[in-house]
Protein backbone atom coordinates (compact mmCIF):
# COMPACT_ATOMS: atom_id res chain seq x y z
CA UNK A 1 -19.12 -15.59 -26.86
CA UNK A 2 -21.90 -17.41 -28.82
CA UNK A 3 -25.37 -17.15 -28.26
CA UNK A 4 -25.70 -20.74 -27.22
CA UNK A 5 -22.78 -20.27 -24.47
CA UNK A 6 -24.77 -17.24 -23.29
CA UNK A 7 -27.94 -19.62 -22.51
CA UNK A 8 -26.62 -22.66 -20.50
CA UNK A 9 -30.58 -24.32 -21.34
CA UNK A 10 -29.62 -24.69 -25.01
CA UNK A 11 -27.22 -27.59 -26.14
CA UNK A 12 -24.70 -25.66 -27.93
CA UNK A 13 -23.45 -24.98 -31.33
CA UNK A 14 -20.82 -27.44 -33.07
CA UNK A 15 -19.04 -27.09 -36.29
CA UNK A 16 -18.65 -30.14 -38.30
CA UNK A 17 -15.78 -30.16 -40.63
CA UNK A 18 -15.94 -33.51 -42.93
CA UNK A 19 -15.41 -34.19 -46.50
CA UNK A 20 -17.14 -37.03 -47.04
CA UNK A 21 -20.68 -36.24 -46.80
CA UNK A 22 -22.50 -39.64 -45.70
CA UNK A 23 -20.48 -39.22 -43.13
CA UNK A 24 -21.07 -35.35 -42.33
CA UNK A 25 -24.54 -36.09 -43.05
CA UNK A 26 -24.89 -38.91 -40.17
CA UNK A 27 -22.85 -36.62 -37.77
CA UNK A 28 -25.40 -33.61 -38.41
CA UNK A 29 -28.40 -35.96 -37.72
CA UNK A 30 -27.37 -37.43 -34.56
CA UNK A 31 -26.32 -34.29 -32.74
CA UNK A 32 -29.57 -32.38 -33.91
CA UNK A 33 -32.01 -34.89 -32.91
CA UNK A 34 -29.55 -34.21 -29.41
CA UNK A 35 -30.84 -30.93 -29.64
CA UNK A 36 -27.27 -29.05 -31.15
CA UNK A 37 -26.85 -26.90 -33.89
CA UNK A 38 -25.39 -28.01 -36.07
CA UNK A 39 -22.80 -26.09 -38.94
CA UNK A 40 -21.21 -28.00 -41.50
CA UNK A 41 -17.99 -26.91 -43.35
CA UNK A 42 -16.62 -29.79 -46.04
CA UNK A 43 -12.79 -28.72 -46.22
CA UNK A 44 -10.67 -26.83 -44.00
CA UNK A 45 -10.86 -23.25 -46.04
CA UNK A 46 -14.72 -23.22 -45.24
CA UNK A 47 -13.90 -24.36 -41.76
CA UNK A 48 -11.76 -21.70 -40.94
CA UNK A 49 -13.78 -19.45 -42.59
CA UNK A 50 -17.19 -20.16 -40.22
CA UNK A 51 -15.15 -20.35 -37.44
CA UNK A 52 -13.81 -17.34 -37.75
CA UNK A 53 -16.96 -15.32 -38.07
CA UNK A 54 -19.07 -16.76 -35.35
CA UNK A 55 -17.12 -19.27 -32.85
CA UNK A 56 -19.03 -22.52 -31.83
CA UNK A 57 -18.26 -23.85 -28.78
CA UNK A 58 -17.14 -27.54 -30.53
CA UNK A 59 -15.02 -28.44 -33.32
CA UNK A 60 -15.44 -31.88 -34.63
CA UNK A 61 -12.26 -31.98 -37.27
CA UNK A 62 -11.71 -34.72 -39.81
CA UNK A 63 -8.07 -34.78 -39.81
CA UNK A 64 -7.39 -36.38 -43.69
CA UNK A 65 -9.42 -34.05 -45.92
CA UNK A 66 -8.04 -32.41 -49.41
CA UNK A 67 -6.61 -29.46 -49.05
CA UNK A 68 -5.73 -28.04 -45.82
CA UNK A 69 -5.96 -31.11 -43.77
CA UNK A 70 -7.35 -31.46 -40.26
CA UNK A 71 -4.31 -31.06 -38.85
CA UNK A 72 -3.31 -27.27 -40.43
CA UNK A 73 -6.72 -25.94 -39.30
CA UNK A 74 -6.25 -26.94 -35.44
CA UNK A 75 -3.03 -25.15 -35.41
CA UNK A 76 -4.50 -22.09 -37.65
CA UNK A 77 -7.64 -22.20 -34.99
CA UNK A 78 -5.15 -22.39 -32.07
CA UNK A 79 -3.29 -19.57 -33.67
CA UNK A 80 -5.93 -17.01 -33.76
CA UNK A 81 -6.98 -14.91 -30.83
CA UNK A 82 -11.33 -15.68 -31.47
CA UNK A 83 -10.78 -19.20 -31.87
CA UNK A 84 -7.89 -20.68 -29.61
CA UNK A 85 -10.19 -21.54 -26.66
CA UNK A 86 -13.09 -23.49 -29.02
CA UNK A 87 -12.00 -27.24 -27.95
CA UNK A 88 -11.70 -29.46 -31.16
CA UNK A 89 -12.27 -33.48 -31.27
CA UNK A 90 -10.47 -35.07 -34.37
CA UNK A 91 -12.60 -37.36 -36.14
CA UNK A 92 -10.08 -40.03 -37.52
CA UNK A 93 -9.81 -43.54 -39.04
CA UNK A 94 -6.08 -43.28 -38.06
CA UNK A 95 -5.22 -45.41 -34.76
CA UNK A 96 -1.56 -44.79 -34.55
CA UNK A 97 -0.16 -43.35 -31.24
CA UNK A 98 1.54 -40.72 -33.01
CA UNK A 99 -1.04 -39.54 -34.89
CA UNK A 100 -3.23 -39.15 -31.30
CA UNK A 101 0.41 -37.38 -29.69
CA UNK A 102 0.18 -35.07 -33.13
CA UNK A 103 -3.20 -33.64 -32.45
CA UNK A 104 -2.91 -33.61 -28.78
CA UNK A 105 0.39 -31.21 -29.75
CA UNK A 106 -1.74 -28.94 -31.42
CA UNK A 107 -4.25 -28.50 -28.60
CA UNK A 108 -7.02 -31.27 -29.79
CA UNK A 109 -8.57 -32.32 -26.47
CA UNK A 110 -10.49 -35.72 -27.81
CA UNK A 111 -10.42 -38.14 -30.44
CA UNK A 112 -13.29 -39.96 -32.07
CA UNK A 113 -12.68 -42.90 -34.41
CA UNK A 114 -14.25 -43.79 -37.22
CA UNK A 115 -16.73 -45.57 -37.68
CA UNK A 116 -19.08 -43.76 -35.30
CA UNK A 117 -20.84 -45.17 -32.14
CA UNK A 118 -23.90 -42.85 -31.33
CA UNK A 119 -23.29 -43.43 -27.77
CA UNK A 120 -19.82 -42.42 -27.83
CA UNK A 121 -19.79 -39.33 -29.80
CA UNK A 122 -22.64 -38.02 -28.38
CA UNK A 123 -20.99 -38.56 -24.80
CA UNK A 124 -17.71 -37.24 -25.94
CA UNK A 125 -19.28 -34.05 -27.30
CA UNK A 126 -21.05 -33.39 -24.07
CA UNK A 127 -18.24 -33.34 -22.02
CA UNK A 128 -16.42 -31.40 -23.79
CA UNK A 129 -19.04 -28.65 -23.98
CA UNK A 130 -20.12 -28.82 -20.44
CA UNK A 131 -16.26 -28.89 -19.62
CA UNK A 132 -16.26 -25.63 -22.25
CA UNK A 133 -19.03 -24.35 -20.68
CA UNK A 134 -17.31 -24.50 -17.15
CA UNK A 135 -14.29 -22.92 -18.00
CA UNK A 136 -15.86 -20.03 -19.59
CA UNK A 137 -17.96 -19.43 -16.64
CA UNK A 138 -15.22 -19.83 -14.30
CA UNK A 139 -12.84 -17.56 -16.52
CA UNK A 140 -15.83 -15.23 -16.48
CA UNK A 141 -16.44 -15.19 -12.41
CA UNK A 142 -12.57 -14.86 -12.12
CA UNK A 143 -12.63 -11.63 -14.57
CA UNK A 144 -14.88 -10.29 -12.66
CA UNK A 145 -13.43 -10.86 -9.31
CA UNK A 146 -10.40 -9.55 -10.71
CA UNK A 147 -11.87 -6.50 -11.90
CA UNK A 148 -13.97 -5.88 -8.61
CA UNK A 149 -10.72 -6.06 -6.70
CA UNK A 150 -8.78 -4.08 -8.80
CA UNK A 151 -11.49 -1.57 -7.92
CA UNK A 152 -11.37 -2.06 -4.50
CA UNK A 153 -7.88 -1.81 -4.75
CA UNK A 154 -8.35 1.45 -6.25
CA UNK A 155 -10.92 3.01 -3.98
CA UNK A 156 -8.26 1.96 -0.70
CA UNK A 157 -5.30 3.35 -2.55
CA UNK A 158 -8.17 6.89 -2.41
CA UNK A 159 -8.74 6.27 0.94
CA UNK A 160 -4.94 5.76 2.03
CA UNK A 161 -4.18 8.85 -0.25
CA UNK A 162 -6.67 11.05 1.16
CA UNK A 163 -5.89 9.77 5.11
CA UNK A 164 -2.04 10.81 4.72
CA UNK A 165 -3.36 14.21 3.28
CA UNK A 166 -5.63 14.56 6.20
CA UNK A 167 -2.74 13.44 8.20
CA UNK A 168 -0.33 15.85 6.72
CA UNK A 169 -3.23 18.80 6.68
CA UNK A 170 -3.30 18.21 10.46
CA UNK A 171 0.08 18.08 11.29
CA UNK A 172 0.44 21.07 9.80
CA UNK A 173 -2.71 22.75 11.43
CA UNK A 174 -1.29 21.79 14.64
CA UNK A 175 1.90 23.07 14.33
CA UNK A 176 0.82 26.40 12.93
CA UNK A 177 -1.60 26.44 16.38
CA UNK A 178 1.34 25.41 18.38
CA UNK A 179 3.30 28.06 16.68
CA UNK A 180 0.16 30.66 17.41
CA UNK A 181 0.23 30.01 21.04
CA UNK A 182 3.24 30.10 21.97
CA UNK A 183 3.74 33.24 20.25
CA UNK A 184 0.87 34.91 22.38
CA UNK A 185 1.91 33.10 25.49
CA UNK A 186 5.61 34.71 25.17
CA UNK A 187 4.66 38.31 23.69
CA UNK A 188 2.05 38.74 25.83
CA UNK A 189 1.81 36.81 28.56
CA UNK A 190 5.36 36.60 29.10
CA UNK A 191 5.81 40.31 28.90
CA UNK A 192 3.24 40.77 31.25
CA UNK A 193 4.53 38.69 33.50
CA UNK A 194 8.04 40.30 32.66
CA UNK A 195 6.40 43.96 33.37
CA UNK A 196 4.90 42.37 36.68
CA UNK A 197 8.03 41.04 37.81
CA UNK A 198 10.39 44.57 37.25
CA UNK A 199 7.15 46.57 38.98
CA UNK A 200 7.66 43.99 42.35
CA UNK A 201 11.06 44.44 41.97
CA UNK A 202 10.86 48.09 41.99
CA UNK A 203 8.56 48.13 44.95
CA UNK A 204 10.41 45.85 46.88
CA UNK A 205 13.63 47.86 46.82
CA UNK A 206 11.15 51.26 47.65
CA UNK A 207 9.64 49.93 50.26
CA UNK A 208 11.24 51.20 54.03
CA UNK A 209 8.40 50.53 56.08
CA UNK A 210 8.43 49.10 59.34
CA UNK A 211 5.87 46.09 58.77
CA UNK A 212 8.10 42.73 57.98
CA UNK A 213 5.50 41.11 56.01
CA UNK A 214 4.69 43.63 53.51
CA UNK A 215 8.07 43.16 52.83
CA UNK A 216 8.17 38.95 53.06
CA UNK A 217 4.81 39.21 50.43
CA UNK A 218 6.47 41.45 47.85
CA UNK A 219 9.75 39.11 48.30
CA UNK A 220 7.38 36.23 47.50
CA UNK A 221 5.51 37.30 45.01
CA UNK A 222 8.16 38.73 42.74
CA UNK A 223 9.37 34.72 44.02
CA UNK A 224 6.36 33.70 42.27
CA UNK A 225 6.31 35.93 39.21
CA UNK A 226 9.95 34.96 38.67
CA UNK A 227 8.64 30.89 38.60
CA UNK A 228 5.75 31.36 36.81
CA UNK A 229 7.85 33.09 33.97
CA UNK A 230 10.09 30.49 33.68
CA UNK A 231 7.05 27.92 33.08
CA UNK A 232 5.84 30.15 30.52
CA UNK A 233 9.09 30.26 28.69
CA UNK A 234 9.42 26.60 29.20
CA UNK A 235 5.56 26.24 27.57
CA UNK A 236 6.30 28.49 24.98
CA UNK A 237 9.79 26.39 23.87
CA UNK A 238 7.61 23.17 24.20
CA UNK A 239 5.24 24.18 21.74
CA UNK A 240 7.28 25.80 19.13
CA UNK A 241 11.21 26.33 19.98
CA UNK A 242 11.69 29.98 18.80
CA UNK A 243 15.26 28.51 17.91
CA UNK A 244 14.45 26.40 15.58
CA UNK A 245 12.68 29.45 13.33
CA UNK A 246 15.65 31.83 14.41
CA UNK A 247 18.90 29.32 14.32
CA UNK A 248 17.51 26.48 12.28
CA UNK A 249 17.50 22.68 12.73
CA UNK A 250 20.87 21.74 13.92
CA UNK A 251 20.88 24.55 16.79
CA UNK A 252 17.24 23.70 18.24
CA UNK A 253 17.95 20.06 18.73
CA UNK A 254 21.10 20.50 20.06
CA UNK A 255 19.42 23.12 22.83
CA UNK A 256 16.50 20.40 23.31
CA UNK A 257 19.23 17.75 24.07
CA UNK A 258 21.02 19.92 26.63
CA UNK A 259 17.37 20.49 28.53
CA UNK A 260 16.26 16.93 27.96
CA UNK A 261 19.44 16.09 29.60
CA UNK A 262 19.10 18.57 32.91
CA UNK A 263 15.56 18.31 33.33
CA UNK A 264 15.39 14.70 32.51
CA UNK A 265 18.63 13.58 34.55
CA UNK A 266 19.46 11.16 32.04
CA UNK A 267 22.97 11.88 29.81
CA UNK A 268 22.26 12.62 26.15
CA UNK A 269 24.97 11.91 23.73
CA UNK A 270 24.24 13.99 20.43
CA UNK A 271 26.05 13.15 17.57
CA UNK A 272 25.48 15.33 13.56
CA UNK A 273 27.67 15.38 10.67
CA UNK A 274 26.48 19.19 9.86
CA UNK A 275 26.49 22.55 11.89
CA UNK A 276 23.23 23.14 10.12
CA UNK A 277 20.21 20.84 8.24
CA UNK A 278 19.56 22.27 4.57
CA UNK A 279 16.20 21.32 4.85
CA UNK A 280 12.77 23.04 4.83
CA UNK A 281 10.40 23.97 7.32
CA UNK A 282 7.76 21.17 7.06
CA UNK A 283 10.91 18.87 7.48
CA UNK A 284 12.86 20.55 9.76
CA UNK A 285 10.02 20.55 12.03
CA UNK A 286 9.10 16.99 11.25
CA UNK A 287 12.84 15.82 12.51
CA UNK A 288 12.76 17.68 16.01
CA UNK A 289 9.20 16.87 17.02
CA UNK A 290 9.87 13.10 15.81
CA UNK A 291 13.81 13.53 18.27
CA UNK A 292 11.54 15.66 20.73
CA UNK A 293 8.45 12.73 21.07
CA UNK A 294 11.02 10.02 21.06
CA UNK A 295 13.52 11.54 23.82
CA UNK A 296 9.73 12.07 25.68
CA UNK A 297 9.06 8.25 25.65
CA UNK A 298 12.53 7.49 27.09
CA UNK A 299 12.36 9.92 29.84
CA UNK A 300 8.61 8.74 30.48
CA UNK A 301 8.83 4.96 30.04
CA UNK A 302 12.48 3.89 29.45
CA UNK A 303 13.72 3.68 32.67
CA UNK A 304 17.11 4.61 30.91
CA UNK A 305 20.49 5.93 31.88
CA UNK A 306 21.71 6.44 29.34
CA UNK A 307 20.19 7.79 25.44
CA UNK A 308 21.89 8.79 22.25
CA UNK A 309 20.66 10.96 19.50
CA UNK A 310 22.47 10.86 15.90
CA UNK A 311 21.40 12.82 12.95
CA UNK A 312 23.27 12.31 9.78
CA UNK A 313 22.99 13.53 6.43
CA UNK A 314 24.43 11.47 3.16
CA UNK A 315 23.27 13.87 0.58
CA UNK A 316 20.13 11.60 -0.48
CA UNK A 317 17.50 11.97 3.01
CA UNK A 318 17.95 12.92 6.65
CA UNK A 319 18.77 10.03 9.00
CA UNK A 320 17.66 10.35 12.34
CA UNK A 321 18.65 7.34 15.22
CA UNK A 322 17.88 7.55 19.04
CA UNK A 323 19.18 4.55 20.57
CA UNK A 324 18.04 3.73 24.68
CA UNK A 325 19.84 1.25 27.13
CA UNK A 326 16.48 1.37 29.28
CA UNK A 327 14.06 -1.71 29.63
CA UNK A 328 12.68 -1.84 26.06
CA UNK A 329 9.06 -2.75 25.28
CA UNK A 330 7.39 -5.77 26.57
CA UNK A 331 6.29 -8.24 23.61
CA UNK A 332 4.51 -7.66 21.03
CA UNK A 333 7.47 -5.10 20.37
CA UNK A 334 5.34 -3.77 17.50
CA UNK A 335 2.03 -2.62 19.56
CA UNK A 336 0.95 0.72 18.35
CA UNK A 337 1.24 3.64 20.86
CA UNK A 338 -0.10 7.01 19.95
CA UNK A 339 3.62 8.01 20.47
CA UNK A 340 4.74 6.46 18.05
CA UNK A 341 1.88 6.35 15.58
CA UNK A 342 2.43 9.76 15.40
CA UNK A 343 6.35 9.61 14.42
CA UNK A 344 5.28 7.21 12.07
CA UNK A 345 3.19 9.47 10.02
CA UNK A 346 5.15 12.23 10.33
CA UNK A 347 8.21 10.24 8.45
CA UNK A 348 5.34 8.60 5.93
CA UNK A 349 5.06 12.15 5.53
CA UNK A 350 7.77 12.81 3.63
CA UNK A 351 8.05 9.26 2.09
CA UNK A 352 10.45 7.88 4.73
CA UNK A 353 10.48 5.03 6.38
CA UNK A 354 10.53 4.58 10.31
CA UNK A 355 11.46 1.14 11.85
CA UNK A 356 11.67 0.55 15.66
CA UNK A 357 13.61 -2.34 17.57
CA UNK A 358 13.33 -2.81 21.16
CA UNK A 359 14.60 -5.98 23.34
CA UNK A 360 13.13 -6.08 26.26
CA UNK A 361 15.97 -5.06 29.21
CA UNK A 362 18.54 -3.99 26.37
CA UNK A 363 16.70 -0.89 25.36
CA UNK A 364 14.81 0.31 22.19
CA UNK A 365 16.36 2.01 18.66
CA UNK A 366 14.07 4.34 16.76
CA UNK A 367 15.80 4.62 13.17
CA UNK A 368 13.85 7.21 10.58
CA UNK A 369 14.52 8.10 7.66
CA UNK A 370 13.70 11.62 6.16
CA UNK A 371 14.63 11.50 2.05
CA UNK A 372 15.58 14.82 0.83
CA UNK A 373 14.23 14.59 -2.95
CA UNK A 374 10.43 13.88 -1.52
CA UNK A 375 8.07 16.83 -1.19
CA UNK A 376 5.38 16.44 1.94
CA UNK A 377 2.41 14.97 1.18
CA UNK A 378 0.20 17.27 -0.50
CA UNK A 379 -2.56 18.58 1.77
């Protein structure tokens, strides 16, 4: 960019290329008493040659000049990466339509035919600079709107990046809580409770005295003991199923389906093309709590009566369907629950992709998709 493009206040800079001098000479007097500067090359080698080393932002081109003509240094201008954008006006005594077509061809944007009207040329060479000076400032604005938004598209691409590692890092935190919990809950709670319930029993079958309801309070509290073990079992499985760590992936889901079924009273069809998942931890955990929080939605919203799970693997990724006949979501059928915002991320993940369809009264159909080549998201 020249100087004179830098500072819209100043006029600009033209080249003048024209071999007969009176007439270069009247050219380069008109346009500096306009206020341009003014270079002046007499044959197409010295044209090319200024051009070349500092770029005006005009061109006024005699086309018939010895040599290269006017013609030859258009395209040679048009060919070269510094000079292809400087607009060029042919100055011509030539009035032929083909001649005009020619230099159009070649990326001339004016003409201006000899002789020279004042008025004219210096109206001509105004436009075209102003038009120049437009274009450069809107090619400017629109490099630098591109480059702020390739920035910005940068810094979200960050942002996403680190929000599915945060994601992942507390999914993962969670679980290993979960896991923590329920490990406490069933080796010591539970074998309190356990310890608690054999000591009732064992007074209950010592006791022979004569007062009924020493007897009807040790019968109910061993009642009670035996309940509240059973909830802390059921807690424990809840919040890490010890058979998916000791029995694996296939085995855990096909117990959760079972209890889903009696607790839930709804009948759960299960359908997997392996006896067992060859898949890690991180995934094999992702698959049942994604079956586990969708089987929760239909027992808690579906209205179903019937569900079925299907988990098939093709060799490439994990596909995991649960399909409802229950009433299905009102519209929008894409609103965001936490429910499912959480399956969602758990499949993102791993790279997958999830995709929901629900008809209202014909049910809903999770589909996700679990590939086997991804690692989890690096926390």
């Amino acid at each position: 960019m020249s100087s004179h493009e830098q500072n819209p206040a100043c006029p600009g800079e033209i080249l003048i290329v024209e071999d007969t001098l009176a007439s270069l000479q009247l050219l380069s007097d008109l346009l500096t008493q306009a206020g341009y500067a003014v270079r002046q090359a007499q044959d197409g080698e010295m044209a090319l040659l200024s051009a070349r080393q500092r770029p005006p932002e005009l061109v006024l081109l005699d086309i018939r000049m010895p040599g290269i003509n006017g013609y030859e240094v258009c395209r040679q201008l048009k060919a070269d990466p510094r000079t292809r954008d400087v607009p060029v006006i042919f100055l011509s005594a030539l009035h032929e339509t083909e001649n005009k077509v020619q230099g159009f061809r070649l990326g001339a944007v004016d003409f201006i035919a000899k002789p020279y009207q004042p008025d004219e040329v210096l109206a001509r060479v105004r436009t075209h600079i102003e038009l120049r000076r437009l274009q450069t400032g809107l090619e400017q604005r629109v490099r630098e709107r591109t480059t702020d938004y390739e920035q910005s598209e940068r810094k979200l691409q960050q942002s996403w990046q680190q929000l599915q590692e945060l994601t992942g890092f507390l999914q993962t935190v969670r679980e290993e809580e979960r896991t923590r919990i329920a490990r406490e809950i069933h080796d010591e709670l539970g074998q309190a409770l356990t310890a608690l319930r054999i000591d009732l029993a064992w007074l209950g079958s010592r006791y022979a005295g004569g007062e009924p309801r020493i007897a009807e309070k040790l019968l109910s509290a061993h009642q009670l003991v035996v309940r509240t073990l059973d909830a802390v079992r059921r807690i424990s499985e809840d919040l890490r199923p010890g058979m998916l760590d000791d029995l694996g992936l296939a085995a855990a889901i096909e117990n959760h389906v079972a209890k889903f079924t009696e607790h839930a009273g709804i009948p759960c069809t299960l359908s997997m093309n392996r006896e067992e998942f060859e898949v890690g931890d991180s995934m094999a955990t992702a698959i049942f709590r994604l079956t586990q929080e969708a089987l929760t939605n239909v027992a808690r919203h579906a209205a179903a009566h019937s569900v079925a799970v299907e988990i098939l693997d093709d060799g490439a990724a994990i596909h995991v369907t649960v399909q409802d006949d229950g009433c299905g979501l009102a519209p929008p059928a894409d609103r965001k629950t936490f429910g499912l915002l959480g399956m969602r991320e758990r499949v993102k993940m791993f790279g997958g992709k999830f995709e929901m369809a629900s008809v209202p009264g014909k049910g809903t159909r999770i589909e996700a998709t679990f590939p086997q080549n991804q690692q989890e998201v690096k926390r």
